[in-house]
C-alpha atoms as a PDB file:
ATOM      1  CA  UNK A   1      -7.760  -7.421  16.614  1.00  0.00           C
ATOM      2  CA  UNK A   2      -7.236  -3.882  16.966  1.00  0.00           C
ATOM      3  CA  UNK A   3      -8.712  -1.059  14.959  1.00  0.00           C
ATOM      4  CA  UNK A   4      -5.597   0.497  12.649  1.00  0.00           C
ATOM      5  CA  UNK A   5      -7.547   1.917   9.949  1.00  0.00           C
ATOM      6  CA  UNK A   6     -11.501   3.922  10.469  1.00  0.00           C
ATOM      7  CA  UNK A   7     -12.757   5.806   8.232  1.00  0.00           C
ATOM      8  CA  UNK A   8     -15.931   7.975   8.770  1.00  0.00           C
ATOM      9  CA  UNK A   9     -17.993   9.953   6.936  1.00  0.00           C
ATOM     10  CA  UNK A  10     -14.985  10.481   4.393  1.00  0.00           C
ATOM     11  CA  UNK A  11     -16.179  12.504   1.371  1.00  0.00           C
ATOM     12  CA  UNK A  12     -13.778  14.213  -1.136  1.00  0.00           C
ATOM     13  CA  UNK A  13     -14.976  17.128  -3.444  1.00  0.00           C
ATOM     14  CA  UNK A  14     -12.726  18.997  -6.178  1.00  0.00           C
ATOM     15  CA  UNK A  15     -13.138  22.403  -7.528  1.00  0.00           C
ATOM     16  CA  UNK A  16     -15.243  22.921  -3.822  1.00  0.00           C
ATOM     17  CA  UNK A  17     -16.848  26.635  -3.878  1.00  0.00           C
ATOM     18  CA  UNK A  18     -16.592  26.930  -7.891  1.00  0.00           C
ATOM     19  CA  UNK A  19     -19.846  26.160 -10.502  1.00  0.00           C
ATOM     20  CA  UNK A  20     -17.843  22.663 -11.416  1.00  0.00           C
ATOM     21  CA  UNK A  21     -17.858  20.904  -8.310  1.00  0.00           C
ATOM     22  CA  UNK A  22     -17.559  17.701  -7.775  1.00  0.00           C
ATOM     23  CA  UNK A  23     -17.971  15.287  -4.990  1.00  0.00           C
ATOM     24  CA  UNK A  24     -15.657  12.069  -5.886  1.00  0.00           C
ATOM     25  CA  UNK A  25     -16.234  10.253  -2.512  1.00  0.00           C
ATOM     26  CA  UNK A  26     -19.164  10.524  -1.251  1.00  0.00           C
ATOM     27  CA  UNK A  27     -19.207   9.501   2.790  1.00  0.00           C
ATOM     28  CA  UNK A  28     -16.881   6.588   2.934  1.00  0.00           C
ATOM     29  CA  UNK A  29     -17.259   4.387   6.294  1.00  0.00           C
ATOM     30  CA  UNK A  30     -14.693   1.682   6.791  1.00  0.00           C
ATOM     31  CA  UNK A  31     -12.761  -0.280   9.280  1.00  0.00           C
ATOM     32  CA  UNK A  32      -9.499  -2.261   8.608  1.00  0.00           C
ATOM     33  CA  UNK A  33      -7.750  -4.345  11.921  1.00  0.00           C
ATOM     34  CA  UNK A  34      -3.898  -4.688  12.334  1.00  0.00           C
ATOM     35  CA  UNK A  35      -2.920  -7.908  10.345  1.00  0.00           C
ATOM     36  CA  UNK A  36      -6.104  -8.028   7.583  1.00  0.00           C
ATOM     37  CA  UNK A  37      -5.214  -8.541   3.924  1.00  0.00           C
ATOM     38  CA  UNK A  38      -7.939  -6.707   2.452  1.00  0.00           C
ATOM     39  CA  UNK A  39      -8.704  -6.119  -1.541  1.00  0.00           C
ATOM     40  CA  UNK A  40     -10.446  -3.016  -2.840  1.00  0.00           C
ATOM     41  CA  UNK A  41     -12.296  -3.310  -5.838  1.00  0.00           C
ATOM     42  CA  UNK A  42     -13.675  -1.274  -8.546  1.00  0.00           C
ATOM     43  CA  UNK A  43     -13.846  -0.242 -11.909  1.00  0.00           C
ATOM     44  CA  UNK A  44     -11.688   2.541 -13.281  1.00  0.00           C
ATOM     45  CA  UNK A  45     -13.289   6.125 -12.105  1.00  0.00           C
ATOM     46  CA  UNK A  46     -14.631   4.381  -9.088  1.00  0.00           C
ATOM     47  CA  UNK A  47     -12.650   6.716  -6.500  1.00  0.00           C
ATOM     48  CA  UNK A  48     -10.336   3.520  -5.764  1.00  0.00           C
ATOM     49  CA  UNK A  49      -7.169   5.953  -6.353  1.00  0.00           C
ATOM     50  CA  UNK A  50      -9.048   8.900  -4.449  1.00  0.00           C
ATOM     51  CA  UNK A  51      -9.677   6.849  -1.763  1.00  0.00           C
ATOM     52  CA  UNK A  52      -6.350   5.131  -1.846  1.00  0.00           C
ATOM     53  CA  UNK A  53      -4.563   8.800  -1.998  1.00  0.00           C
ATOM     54  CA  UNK A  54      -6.560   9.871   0.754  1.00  0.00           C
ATOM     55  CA  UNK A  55      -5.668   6.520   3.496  1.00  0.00           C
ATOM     56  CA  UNK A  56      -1.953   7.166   2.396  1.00  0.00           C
ATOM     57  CA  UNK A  57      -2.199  10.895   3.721  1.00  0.00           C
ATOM     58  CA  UNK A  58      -0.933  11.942  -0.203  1.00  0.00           C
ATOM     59  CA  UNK A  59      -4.539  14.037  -0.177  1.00  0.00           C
ATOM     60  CA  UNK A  60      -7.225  15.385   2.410  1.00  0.00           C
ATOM     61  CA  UNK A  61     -10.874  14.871   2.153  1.00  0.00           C
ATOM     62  CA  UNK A  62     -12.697  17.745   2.261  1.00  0.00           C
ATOM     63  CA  UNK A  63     -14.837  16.139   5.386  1.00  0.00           C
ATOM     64  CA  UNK A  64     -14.841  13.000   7.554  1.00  0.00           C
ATOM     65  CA  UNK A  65     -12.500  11.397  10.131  1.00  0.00           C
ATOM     66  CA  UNK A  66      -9.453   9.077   8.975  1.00  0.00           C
ATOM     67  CA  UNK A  67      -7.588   7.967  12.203  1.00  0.00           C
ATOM     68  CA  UNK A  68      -4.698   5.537  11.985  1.00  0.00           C
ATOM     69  CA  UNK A  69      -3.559   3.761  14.596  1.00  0.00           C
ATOM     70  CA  UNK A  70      -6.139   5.813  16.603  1.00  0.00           C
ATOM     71  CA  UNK A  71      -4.584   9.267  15.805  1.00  0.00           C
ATOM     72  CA  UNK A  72      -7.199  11.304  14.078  1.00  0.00           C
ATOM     73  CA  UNK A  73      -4.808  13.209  10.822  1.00  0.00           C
ATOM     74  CA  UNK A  74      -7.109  15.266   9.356  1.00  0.00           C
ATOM     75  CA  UNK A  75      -6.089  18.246  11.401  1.00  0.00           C
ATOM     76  CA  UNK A  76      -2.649  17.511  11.331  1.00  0.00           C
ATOM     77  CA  UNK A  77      -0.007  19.586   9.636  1.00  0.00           C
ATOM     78  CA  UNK A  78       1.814  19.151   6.434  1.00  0.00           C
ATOM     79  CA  UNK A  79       4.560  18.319   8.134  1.00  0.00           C
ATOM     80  CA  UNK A  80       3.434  15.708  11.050  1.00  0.00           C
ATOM     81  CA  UNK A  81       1.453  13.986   8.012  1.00  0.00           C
ATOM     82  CA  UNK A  82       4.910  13.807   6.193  1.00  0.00           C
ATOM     83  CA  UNK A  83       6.135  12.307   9.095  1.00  0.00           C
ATOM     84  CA  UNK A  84       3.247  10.028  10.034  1.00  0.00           C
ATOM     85  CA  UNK A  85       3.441   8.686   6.383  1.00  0.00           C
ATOM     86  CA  UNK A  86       7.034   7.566   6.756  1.00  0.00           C
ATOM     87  CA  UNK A  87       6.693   5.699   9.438  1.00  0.00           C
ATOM     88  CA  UNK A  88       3.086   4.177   9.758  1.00  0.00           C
ATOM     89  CA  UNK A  89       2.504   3.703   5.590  1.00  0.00           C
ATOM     90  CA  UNK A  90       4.783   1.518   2.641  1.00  0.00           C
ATOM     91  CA  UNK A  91       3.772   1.800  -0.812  1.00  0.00           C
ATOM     92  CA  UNK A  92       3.750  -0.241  -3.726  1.00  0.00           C
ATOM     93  CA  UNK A  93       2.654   0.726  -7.294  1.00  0.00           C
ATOM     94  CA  UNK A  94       1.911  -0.780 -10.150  1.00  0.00           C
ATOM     95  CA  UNK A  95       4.603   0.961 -11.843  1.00  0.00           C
ATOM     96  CA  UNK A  96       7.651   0.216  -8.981  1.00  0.00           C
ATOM     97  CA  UNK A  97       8.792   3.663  -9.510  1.00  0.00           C
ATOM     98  CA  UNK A  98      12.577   2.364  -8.952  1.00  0.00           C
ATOM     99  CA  UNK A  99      15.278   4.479  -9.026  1.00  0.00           C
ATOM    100  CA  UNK A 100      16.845   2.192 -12.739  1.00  0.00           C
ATOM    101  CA  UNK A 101      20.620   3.890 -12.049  1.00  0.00           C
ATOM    102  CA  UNK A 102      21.006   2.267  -8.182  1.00  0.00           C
ATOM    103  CA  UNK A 103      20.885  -1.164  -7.356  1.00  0.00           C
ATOM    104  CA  UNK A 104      18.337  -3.254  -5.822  1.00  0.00           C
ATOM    105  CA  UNK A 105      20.212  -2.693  -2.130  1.00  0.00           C
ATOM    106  CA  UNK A 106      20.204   0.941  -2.678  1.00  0.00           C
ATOM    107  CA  UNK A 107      17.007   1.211  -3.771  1.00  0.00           C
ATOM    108  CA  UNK A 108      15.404  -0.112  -0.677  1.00  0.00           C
ATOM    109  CA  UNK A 109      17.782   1.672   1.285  1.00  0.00           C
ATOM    110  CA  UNK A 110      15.777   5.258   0.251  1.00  0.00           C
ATOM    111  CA  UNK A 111      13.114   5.355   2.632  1.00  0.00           C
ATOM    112  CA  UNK A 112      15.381   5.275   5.355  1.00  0.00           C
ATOM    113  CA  UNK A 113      18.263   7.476   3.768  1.00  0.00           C
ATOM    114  CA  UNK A 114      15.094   9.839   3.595  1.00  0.00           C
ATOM    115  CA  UNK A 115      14.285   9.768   7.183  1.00  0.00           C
ATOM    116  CA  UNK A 116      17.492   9.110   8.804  1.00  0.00           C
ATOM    117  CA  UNK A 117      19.834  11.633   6.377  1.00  0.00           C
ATOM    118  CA  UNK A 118      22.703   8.733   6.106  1.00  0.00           C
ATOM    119  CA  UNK A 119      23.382   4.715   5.598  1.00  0.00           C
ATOM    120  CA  UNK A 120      24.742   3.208   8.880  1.00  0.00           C
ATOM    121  CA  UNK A 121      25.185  -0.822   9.005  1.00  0.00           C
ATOM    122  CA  UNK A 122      21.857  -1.619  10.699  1.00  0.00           C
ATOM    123  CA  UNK A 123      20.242   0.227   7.580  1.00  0.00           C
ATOM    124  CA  UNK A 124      22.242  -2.302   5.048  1.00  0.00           C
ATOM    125  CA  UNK A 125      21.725  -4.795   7.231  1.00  0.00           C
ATOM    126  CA  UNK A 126      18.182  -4.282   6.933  1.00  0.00           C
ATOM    127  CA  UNK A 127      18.089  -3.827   3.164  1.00  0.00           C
ATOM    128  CA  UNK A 128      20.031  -7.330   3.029  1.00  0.00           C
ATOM    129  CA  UNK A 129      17.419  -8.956   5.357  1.00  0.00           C
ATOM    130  CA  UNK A 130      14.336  -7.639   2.968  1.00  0.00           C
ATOM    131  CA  UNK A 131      16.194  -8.371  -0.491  1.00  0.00           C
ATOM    132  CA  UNK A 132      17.003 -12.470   0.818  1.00  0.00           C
ATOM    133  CA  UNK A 133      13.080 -12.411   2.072  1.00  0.00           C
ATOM    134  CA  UNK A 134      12.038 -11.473  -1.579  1.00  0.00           C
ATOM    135  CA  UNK A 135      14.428 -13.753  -2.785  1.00  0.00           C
ATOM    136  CA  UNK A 136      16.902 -11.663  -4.370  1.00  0.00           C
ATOM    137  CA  UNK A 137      20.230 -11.591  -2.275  1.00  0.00           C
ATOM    138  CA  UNK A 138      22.172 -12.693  -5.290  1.00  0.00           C
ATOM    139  CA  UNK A 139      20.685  -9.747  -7.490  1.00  0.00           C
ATOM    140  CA  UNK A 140      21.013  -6.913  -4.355  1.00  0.00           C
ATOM    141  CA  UNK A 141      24.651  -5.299  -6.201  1.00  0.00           C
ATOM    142  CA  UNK A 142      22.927  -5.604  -9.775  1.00  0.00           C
ATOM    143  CA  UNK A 143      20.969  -2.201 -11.096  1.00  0.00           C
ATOM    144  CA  UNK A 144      17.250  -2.182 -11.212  1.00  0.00           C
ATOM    145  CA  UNK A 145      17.739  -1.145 -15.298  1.00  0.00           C
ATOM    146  CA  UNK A 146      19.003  -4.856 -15.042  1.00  0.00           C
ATOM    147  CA  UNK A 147      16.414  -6.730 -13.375  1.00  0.00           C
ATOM    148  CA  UNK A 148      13.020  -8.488 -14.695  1.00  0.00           C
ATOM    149  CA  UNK A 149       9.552  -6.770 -14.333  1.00  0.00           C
ATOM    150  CA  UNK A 150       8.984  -9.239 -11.608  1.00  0.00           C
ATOM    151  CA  UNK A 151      12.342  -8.740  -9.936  1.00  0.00           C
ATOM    152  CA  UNK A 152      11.771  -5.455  -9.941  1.00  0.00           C
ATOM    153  CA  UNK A 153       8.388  -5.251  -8.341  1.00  0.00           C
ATOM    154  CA  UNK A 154       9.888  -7.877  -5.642  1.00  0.00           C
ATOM    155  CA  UNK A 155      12.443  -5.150  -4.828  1.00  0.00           C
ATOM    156  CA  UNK A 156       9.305  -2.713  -4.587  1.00  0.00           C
ATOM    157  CA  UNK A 157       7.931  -4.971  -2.143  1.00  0.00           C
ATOM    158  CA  UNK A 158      11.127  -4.999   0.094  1.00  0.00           C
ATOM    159  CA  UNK A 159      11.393  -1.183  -0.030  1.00  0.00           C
ATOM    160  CA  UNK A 160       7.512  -0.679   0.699  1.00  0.00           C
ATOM    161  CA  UNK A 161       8.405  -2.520   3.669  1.00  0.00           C
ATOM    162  CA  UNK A 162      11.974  -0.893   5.052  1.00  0.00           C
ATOM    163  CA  UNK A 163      10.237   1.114   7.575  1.00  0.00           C
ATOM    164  CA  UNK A 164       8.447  -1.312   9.077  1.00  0.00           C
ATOM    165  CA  UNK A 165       5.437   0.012   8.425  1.00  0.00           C
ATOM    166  CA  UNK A 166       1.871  -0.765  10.081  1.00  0.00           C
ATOM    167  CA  UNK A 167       0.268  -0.706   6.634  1.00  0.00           C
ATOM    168  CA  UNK A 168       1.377  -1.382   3.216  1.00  0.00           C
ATOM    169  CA  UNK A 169      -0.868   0.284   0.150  1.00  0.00           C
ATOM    170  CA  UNK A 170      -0.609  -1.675  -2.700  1.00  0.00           C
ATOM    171  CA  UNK A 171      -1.721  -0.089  -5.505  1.00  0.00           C
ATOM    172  CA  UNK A 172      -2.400  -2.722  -8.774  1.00  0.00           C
ATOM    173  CA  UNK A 173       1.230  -4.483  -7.794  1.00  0.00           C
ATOM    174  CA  UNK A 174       0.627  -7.076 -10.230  1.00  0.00           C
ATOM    175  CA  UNK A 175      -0.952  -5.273 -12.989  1.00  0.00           C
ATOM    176  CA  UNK A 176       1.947  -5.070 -15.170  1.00  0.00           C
ATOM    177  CA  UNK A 177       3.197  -8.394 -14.477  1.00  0.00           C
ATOM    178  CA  UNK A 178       2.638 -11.896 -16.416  1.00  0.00           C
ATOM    179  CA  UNK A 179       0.784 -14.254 -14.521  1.00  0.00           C
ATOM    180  CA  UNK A 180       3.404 -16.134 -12.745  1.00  0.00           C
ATOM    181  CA  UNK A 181       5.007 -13.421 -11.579  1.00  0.00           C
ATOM    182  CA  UNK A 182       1.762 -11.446 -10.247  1.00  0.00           C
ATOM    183  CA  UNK A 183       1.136 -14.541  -8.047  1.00  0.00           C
ATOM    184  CA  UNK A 184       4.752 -14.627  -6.921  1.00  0.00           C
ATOM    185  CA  UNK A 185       4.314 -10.805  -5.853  1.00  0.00           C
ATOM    186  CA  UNK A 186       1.106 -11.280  -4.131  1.00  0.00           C
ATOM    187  CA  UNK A 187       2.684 -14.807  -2.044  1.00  0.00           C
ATOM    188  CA  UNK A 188       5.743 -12.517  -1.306  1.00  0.00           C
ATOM    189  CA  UNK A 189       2.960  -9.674   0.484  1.00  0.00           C
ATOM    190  CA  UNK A 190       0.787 -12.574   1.785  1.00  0.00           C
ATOM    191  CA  UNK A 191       3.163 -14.161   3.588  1.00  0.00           C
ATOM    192  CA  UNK A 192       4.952 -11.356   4.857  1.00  0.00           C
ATOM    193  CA  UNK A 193       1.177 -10.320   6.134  1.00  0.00           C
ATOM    194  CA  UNK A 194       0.649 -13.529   7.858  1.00  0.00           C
ATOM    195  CA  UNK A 195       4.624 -13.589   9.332  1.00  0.00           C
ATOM    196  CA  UNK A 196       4.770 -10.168  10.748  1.00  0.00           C
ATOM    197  CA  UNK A 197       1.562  -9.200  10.481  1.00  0.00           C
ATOM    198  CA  UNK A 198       1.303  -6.381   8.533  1.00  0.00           C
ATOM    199  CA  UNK A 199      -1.973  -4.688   7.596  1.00  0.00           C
ATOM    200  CA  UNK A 200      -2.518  -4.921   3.405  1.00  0.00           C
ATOM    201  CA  UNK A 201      -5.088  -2.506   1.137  1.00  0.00           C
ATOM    202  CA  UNK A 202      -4.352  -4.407  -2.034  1.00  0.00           C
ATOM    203  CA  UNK A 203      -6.507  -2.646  -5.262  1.00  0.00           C
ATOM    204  CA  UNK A 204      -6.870  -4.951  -7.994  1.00  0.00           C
ATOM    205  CA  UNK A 205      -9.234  -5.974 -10.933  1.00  0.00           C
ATOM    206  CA  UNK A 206      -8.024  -9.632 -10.581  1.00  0.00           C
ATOM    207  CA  UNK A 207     -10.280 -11.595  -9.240  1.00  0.00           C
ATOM    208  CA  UNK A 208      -8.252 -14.659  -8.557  1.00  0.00           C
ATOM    209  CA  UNK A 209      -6.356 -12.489  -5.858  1.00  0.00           C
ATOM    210  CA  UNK A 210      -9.117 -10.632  -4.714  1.00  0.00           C
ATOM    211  CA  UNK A 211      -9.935 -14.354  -3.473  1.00  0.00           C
ATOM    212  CA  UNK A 212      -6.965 -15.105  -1.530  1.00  0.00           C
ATOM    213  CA  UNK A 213      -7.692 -11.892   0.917  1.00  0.00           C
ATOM    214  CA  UNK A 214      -9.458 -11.732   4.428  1.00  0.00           C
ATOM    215  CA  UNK A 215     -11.775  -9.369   2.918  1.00  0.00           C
ATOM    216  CA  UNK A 216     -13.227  -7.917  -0.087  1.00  0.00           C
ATOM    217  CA  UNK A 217     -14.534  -3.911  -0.624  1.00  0.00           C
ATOM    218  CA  UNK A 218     -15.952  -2.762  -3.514  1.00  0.00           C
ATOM    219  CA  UNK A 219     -16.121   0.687  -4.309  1.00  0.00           C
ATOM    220  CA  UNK A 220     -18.585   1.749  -7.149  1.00  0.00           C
ATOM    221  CA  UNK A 221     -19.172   5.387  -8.382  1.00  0.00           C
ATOM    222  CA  UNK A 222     -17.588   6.595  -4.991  1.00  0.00           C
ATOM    223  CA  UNK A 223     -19.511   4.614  -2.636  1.00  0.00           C
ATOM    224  CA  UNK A 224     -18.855   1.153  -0.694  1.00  0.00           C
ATOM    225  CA  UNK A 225     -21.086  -1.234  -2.257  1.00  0.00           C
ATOM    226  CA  UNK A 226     -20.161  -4.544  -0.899  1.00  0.00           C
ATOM    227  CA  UNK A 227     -17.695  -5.170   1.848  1.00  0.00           C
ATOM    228  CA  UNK A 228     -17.219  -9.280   2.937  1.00  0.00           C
ATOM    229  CA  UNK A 229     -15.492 -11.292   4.875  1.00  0.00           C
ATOM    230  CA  UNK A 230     -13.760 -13.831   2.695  1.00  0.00           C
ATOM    231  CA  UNK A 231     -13.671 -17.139   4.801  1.00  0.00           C
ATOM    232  CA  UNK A 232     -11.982 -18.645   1.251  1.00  0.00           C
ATOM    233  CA  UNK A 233      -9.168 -16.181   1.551  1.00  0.00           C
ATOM    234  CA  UNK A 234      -7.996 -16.838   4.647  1.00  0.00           C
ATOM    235  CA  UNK A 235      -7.832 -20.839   4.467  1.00  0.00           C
ATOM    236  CA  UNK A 236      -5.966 -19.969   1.763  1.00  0.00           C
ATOM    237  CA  UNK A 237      -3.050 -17.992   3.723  1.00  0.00           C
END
């Protein structure tokens, strides 16, 4: 597989130049391949979110190399990292950060409203194919103020992945979530990973999950500590 993701060297400080400095990341090395489902782990303060920020081109270390897809951003302007971000990078929080007034349909029809300025009928068409692959066709006229927590973060999934992106960046999806719908969530990314082969960075604290991925990175007091394979992960696709 080929080499989407490198990181080298990445280290992030705040407050650089000032007497309260402070190095977050300090020289993060990693590697993720088109298709891997890979969990980051941590506990809270770790740098998970710095780190996480940093791969989605929402912040810029202060040193290192991030390439994606083999083009190196760290020199790249505001606006070409704006653009790379739309089309290489989905999101999905553990808050979905849904729009509650629009409906499911129009909710995943943002990200390419954003980029493409107005809906046409390969856009809807699209937003129809992801709703019935999350399993909510029946729900795509109803409002997201309307819809379960879990129906809600399925419709998160579905816009995360409008733009066909390269990589999604799920950030504690299932956090919120009972457990029944957290492992509904995760199936919905899984198999969309192993179907079109998508590239996942899943953060969680649940272990169970963590379990079910290719591979497993911790990340302790801003350093990789353990990075594995997960043979048990992947029989479990």
């Amino acid at each position: 597989m080929a080499d989407l993701l490198v990181l080298e060297g990445i280290r992030k400080s705040y407050n650089v130049g000032t007497p309260v400095e402070t190095e977050v990341l300090h020289g993060i090395d990693m590697v993720i391949k088109l298709g891997e489902f890979v969990a980051l782990m941590g506990p809270s303060g770790s740098g998970k979110s710095t780190l996480l920020n940093i791969i989605g081109l929402l912040d810029r270390p202060t040193s290192g190399s991030l390439l994606i897809g083999g083009e190196e951003t760290t020199q790249l302007s505001d606006a070409d990292l704006t653009k790379l971000r739309a089309h290489t990078i989905g999101f999905v929080f553990q808050y979905h950060h849904l729009i509650s007034a629009f409906t499911a349909r129009e909710n995943v029809l943002m990200p390419m409203l954003v980029d493409r300025g107005r809906p046409d009928s390969e856009m809807e068409m699209r937003a129809d194919e992801l709703l019935d692959w999350v399993g909510l066709a029946r729900w795509r006229d109803n409002r997201a103020m309307n819809m379960s927590g879990g129906q809600q973060q399925r419709v998160a999934v579905a816009r995360a992945l409008a733009m066909d992106p390269l990589l999604v960046l799920a950030d504690e999806p299932t956090g919120n979530l009972d457990t029944a719908s957290a492992r509904s969530v995760f199936e919905l990314m899984r198999r969309f990973n192993v179907e079109r082969s998508t590239t996942f960075l899943f953060v969680t604290h649940n272990h169970d999950l963590a379990d079910r991925c290719d591979r497993i990175v911790e990340v302790v007091d801003g350093r990789i500590t353990e990075d594995r394979v997960n043979p048990e992960g992947k029989s479990r696709r």
